[in-house]
C-alpha atoms as a PDB file:
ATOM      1  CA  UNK A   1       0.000   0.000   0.000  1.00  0.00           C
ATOM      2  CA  UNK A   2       1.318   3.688  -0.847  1.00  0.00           C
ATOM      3  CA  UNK A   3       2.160   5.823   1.635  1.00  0.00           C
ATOM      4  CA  UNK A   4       0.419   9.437   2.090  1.00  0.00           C
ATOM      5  CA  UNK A   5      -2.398  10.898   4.591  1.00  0.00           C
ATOM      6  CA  UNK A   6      -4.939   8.085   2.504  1.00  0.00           C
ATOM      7  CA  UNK A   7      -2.833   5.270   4.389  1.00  0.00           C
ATOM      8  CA  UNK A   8      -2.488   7.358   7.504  1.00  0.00           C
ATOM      9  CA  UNK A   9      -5.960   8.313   7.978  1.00  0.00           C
ATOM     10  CA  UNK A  10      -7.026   3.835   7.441  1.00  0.00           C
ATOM     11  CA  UNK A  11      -5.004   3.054  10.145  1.00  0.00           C
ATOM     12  CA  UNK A  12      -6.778   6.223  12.321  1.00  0.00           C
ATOM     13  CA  UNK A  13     -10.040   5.036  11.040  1.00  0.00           C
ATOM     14  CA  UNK A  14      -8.917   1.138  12.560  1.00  0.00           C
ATOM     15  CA  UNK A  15      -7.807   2.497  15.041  1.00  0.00           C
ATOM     16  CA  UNK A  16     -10.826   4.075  16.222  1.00  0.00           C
ATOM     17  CA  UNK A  17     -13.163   0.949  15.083  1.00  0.00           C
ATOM     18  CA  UNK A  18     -11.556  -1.149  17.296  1.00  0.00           C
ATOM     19  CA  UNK A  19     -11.871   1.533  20.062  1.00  0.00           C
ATOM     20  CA  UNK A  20     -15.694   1.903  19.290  1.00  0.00           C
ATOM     21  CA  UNK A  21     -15.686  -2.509  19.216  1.00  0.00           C
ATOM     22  CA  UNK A  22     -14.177  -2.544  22.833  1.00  0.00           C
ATOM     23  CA  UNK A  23     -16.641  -0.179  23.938  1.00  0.00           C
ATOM     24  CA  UNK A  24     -19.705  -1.894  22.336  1.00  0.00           C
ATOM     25  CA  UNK A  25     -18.999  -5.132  23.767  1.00  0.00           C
ATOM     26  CA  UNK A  26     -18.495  -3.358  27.266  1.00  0.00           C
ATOM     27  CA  UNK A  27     -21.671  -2.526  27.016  1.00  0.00           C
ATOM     28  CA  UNK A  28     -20.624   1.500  26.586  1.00  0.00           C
ATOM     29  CA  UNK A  29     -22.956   2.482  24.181  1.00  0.00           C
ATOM     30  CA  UNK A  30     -22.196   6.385  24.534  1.00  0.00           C
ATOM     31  CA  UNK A  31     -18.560   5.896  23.731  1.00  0.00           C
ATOM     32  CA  UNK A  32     -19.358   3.313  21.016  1.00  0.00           C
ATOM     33  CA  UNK A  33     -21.549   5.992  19.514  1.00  0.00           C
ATOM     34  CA  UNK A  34     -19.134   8.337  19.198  1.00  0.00           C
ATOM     35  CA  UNK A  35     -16.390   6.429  17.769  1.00  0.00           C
ATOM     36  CA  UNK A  36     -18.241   4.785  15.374  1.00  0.00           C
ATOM     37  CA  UNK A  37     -18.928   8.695  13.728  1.00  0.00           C
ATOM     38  CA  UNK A  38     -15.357   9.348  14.043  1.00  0.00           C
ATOM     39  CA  UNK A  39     -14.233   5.706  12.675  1.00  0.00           C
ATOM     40  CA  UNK A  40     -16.577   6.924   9.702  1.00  0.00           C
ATOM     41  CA  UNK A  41     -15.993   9.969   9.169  1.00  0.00           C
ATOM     42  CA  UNK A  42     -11.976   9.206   8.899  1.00  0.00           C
ATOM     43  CA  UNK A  43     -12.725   6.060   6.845  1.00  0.00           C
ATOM     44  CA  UNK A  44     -14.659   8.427   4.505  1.00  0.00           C
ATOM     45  CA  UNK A  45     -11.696  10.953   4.341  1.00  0.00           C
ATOM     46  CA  UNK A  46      -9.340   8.031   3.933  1.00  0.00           C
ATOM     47  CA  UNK A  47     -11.187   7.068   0.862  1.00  0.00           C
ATOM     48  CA  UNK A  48     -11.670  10.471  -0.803  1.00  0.00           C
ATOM     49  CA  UNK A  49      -7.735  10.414  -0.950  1.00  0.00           C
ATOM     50  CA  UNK A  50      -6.974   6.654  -1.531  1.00  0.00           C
ATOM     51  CA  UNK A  51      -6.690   5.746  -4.896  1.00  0.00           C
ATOM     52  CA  UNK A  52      -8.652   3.730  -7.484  1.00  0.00           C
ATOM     53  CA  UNK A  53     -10.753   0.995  -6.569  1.00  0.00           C
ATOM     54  CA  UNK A  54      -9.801   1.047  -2.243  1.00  0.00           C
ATOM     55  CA  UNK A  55     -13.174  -0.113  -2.176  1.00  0.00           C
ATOM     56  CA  UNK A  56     -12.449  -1.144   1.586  1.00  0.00           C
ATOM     57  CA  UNK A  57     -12.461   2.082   3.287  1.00  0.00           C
ATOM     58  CA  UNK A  58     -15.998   2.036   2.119  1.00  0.00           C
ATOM     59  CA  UNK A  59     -16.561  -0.720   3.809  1.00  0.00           C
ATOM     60  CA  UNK A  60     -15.199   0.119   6.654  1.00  0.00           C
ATOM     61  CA  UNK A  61     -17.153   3.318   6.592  1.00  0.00           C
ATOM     62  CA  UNK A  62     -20.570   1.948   6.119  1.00  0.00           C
ATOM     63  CA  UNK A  63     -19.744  -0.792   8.649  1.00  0.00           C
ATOM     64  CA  UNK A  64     -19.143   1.612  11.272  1.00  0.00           C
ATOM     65  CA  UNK A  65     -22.121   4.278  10.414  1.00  0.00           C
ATOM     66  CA  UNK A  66     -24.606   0.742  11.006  1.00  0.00           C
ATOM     67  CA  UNK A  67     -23.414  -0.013  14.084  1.00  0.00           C
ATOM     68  CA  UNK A  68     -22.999   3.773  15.217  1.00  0.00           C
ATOM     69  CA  UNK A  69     -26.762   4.009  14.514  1.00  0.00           C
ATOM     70  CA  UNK A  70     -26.313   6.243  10.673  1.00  0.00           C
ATOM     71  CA  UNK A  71     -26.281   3.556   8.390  1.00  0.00           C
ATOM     72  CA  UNK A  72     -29.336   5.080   6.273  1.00  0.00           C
ATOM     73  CA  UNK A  73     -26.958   8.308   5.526  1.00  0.00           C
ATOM     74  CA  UNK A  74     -24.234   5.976   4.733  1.00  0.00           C
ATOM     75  CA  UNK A  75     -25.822   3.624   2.441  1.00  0.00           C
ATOM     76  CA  UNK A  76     -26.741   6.782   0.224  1.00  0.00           C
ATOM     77  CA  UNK A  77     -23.436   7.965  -0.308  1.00  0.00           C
ATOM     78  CA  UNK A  78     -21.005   4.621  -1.029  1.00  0.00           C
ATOM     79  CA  UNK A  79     -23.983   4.296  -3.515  1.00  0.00           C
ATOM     80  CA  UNK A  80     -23.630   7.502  -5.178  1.00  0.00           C
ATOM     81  CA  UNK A  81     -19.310   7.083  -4.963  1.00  0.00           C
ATOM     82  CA  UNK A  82     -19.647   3.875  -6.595  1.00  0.00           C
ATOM     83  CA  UNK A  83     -22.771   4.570  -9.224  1.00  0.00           C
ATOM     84  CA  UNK A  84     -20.296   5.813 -11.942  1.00  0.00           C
ATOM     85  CA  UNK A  85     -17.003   3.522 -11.193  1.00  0.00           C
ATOM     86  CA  UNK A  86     -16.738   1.451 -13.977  1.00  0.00           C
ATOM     87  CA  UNK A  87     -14.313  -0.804 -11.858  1.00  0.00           C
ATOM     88  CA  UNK A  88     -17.097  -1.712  -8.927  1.00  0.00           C
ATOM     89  CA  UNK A  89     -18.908  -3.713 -11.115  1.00  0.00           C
ATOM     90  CA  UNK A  90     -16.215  -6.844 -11.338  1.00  0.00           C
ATOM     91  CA  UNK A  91     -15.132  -6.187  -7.489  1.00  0.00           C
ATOM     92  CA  UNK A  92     -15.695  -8.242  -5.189  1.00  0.00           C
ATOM     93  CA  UNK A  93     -14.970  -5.575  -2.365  1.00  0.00           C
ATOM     94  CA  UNK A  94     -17.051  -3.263  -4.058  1.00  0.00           C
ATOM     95  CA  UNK A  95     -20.178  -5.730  -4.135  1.00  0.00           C
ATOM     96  CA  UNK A  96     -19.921  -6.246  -0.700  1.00  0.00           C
ATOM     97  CA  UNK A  97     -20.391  -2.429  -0.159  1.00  0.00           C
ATOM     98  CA  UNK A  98     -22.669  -2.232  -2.446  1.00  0.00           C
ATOM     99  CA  UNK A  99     -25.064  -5.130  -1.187  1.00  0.00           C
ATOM    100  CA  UNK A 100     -25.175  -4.158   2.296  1.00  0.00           C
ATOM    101  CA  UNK A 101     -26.503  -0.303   0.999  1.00  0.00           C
ATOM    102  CA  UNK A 102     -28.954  -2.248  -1.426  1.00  0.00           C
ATOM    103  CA  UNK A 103     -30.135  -3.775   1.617  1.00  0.00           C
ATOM    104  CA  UNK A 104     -30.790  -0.780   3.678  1.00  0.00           C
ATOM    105  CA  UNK A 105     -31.870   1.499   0.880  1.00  0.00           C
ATOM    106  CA  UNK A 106     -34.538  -1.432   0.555  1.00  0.00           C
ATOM    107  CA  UNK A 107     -32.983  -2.423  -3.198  1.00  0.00           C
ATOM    108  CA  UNK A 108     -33.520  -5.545  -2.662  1.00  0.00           C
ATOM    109  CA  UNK A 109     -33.487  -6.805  -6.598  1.00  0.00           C
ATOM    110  CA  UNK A 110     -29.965  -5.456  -6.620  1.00  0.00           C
ATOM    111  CA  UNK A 111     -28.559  -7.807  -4.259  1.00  0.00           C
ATOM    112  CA  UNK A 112     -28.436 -11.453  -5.863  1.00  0.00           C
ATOM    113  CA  UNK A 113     -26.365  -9.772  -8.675  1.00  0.00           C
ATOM    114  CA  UNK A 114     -23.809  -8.258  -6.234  1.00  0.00           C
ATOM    115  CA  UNK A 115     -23.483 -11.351  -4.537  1.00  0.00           C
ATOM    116  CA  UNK A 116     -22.801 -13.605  -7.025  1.00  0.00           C
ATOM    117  CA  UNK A 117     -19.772 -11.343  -7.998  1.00  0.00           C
ATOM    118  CA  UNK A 118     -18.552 -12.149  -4.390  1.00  0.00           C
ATOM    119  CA  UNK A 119     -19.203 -15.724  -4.171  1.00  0.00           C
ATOM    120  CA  UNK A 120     -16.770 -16.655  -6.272  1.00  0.00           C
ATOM    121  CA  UNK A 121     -14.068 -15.217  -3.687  1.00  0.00           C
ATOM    122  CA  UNK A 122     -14.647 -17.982  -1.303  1.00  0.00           C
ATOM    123  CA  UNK A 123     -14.193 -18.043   2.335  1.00  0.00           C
ATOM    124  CA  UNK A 124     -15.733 -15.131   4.283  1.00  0.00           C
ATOM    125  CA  UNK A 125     -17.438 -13.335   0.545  1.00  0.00           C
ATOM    126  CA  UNK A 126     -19.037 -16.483   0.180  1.00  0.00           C
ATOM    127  CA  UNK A 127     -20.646 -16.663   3.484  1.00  0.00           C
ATOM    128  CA  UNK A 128     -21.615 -13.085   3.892  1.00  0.00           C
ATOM    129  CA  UNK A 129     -22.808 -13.299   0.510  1.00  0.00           C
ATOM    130  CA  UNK A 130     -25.021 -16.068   1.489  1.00  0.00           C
ATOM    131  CA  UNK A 131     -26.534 -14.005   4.142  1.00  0.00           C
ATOM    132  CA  UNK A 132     -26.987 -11.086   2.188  1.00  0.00           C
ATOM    133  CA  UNK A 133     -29.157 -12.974  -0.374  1.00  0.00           C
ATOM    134  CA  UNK A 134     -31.289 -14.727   2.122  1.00  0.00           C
ATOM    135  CA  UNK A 135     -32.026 -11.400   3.447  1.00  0.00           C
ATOM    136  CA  UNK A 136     -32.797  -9.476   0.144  1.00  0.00           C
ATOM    137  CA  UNK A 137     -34.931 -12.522  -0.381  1.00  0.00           C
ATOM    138  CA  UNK A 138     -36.879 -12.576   3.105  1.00  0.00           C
ATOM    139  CA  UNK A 139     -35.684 -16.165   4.002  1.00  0.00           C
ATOM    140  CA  UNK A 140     -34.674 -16.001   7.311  1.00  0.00           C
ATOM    141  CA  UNK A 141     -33.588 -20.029   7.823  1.00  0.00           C
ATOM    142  CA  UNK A 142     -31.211 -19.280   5.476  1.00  0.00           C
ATOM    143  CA  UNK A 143     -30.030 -15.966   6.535  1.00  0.00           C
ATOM    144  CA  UNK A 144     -30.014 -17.409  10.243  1.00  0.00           C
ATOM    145  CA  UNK A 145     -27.919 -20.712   9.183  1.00  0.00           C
ATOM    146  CA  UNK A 146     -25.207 -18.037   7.406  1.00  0.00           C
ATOM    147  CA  UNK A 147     -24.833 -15.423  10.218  1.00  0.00           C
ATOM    148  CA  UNK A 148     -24.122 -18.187  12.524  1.00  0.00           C
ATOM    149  CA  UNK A 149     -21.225 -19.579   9.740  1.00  0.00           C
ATOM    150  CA  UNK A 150     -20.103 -15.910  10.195  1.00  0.00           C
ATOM    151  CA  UNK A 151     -19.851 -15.683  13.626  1.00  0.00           C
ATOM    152  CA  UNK A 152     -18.388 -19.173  14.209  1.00  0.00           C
ATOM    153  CA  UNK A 153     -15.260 -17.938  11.269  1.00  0.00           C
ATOM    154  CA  UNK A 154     -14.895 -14.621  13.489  1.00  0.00           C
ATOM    155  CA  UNK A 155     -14.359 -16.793  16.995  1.00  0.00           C
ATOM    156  CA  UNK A 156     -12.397 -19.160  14.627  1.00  0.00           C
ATOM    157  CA  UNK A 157     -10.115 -16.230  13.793  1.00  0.00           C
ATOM    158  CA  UNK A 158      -6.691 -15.829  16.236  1.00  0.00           C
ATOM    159  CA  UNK A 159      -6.222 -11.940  14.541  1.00  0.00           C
ATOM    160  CA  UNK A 160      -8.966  -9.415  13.905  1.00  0.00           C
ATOM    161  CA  UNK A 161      -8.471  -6.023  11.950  1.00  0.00           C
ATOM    162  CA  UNK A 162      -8.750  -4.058  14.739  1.00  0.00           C
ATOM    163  CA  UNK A 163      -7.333  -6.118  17.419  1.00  0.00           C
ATOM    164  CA  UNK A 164     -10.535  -6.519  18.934  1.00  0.00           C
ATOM    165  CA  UNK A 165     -12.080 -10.176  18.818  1.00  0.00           C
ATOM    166  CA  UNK A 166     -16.064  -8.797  17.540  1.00  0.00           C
ATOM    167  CA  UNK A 167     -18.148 -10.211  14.321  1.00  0.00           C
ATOM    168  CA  UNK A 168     -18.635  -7.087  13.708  1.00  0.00           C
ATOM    169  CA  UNK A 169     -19.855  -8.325  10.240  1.00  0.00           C
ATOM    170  CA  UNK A 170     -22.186 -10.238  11.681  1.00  0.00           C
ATOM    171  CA  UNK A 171     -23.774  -7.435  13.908  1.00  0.00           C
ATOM    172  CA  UNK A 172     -23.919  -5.057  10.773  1.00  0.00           C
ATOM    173  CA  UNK A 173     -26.200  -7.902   9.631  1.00  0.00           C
ATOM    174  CA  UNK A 174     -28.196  -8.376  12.354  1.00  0.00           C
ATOM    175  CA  UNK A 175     -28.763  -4.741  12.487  1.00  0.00           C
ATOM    176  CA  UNK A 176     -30.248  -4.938   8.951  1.00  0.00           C
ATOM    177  CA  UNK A 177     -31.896  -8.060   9.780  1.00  0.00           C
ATOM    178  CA  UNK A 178     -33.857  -6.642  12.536  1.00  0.00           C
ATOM    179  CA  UNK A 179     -35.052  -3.798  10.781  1.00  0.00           C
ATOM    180  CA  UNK A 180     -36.856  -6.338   8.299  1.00  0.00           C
ATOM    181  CA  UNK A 181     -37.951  -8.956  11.470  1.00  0.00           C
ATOM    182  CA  UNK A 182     -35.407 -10.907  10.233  1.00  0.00           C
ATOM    183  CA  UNK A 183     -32.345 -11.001  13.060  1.00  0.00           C
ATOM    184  CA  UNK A 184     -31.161 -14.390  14.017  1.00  0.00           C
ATOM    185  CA  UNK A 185     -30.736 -13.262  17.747  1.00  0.00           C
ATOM    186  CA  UNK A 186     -26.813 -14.831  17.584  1.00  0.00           C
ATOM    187  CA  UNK A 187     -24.686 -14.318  20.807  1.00  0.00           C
ATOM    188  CA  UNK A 188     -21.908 -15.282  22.145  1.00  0.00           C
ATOM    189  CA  UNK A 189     -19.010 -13.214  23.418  1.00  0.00           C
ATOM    190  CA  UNK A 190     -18.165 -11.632  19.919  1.00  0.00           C
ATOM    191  CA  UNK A 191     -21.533 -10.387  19.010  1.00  0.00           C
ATOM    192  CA  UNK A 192     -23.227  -7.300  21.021  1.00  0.00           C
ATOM    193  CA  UNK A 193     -26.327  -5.607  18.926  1.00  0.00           C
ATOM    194  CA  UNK A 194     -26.612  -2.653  20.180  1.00  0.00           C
END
């Protein structure tokens, strides 16, 4: 990865996630709050410097406006940065990003076709893809069955990205999930909906 205030402002924006993480799982919603905006809002500057196709600062930023309680907001903008990239169509990373604001803008047709450009990534894409299909599609066996596949790969997992041990994937989803009657109610030490 280059260097410059793009790379510098990530590590900020991780930084603070995993501050806002520790705080959500001690139950500190306040401070949670607040770090989630800030995780955001540097994730967002991050990205308006980074260069072509770092779709994962979007991620990262609509991750953290979900579980800081302005996912709506968020899910409007990473779909108005990506609407005209002609390289987010074949990215997996992108897809991602782009499914989980389908979801919440309540585009739900748009999400089998997102997915299936992250299922062939495997692993984690795969699952989460799963999930985000069975929601867009109201099924919510199938959506419970994957967010429990997520959570058991996050406890699986000896290193997170933020050095806090969360599914913080798998809350985003819940989030989303509940707001359609659809949460799985998962637990466990790693998952805290706030």
């Amino acid at each position: 990865m280059q260097d410059g205030e793009h790379r510098d402002l990530m590590i900020e924006a991780i930084r603070t996630e995993g501050a806002a993480h520790a705080a959500l799982l001690a139950g500190d919603m306040a401070a949670a709050t607040s770090a989630y905006a800030y995780a955001a809002a540097t994730y967002r500057a991050s990205w308006k410097l980074a260069p072509p196709k770092s779709y994962g600062r979007l991620v990262g930023l609509l991750k953290a406006a979900v579980l800081g309680g302005t996912g709506s907001e968020a899910a409007a903008e990473v779909r108005a940065e990506l609407n005209d990239d002609p390289d987010a169509a074949g990215s997996p990373v992108a897809s991602y990003v782009l499914a989980v604001a389908a979801l919440i803008a309540g585009d739900d047709d748009a999400v089998a076709p997102l997915a299936e450009v992250m299922e062939p990534r495997g692993g984690a894409f795969e699952r989460t893809a799963t999930a985000l299909r069975a929601l867009a599609a109201g099924d919510g066996e199938a959506y419970a069955a994957a967010v429990r596949a997520i959570v058991d790969d996050f406890a699986s997992r000896d290193e997170h990205l933020t050095g806090v041990a969360i599914a913080d994937t798998a809350i985003m989803l819940e989030i989303v999930a509940g707001e359609r009657g659809l949460a799985a109610g998962v637990g466990g030490p790693l998952v805290v909906v706030p």
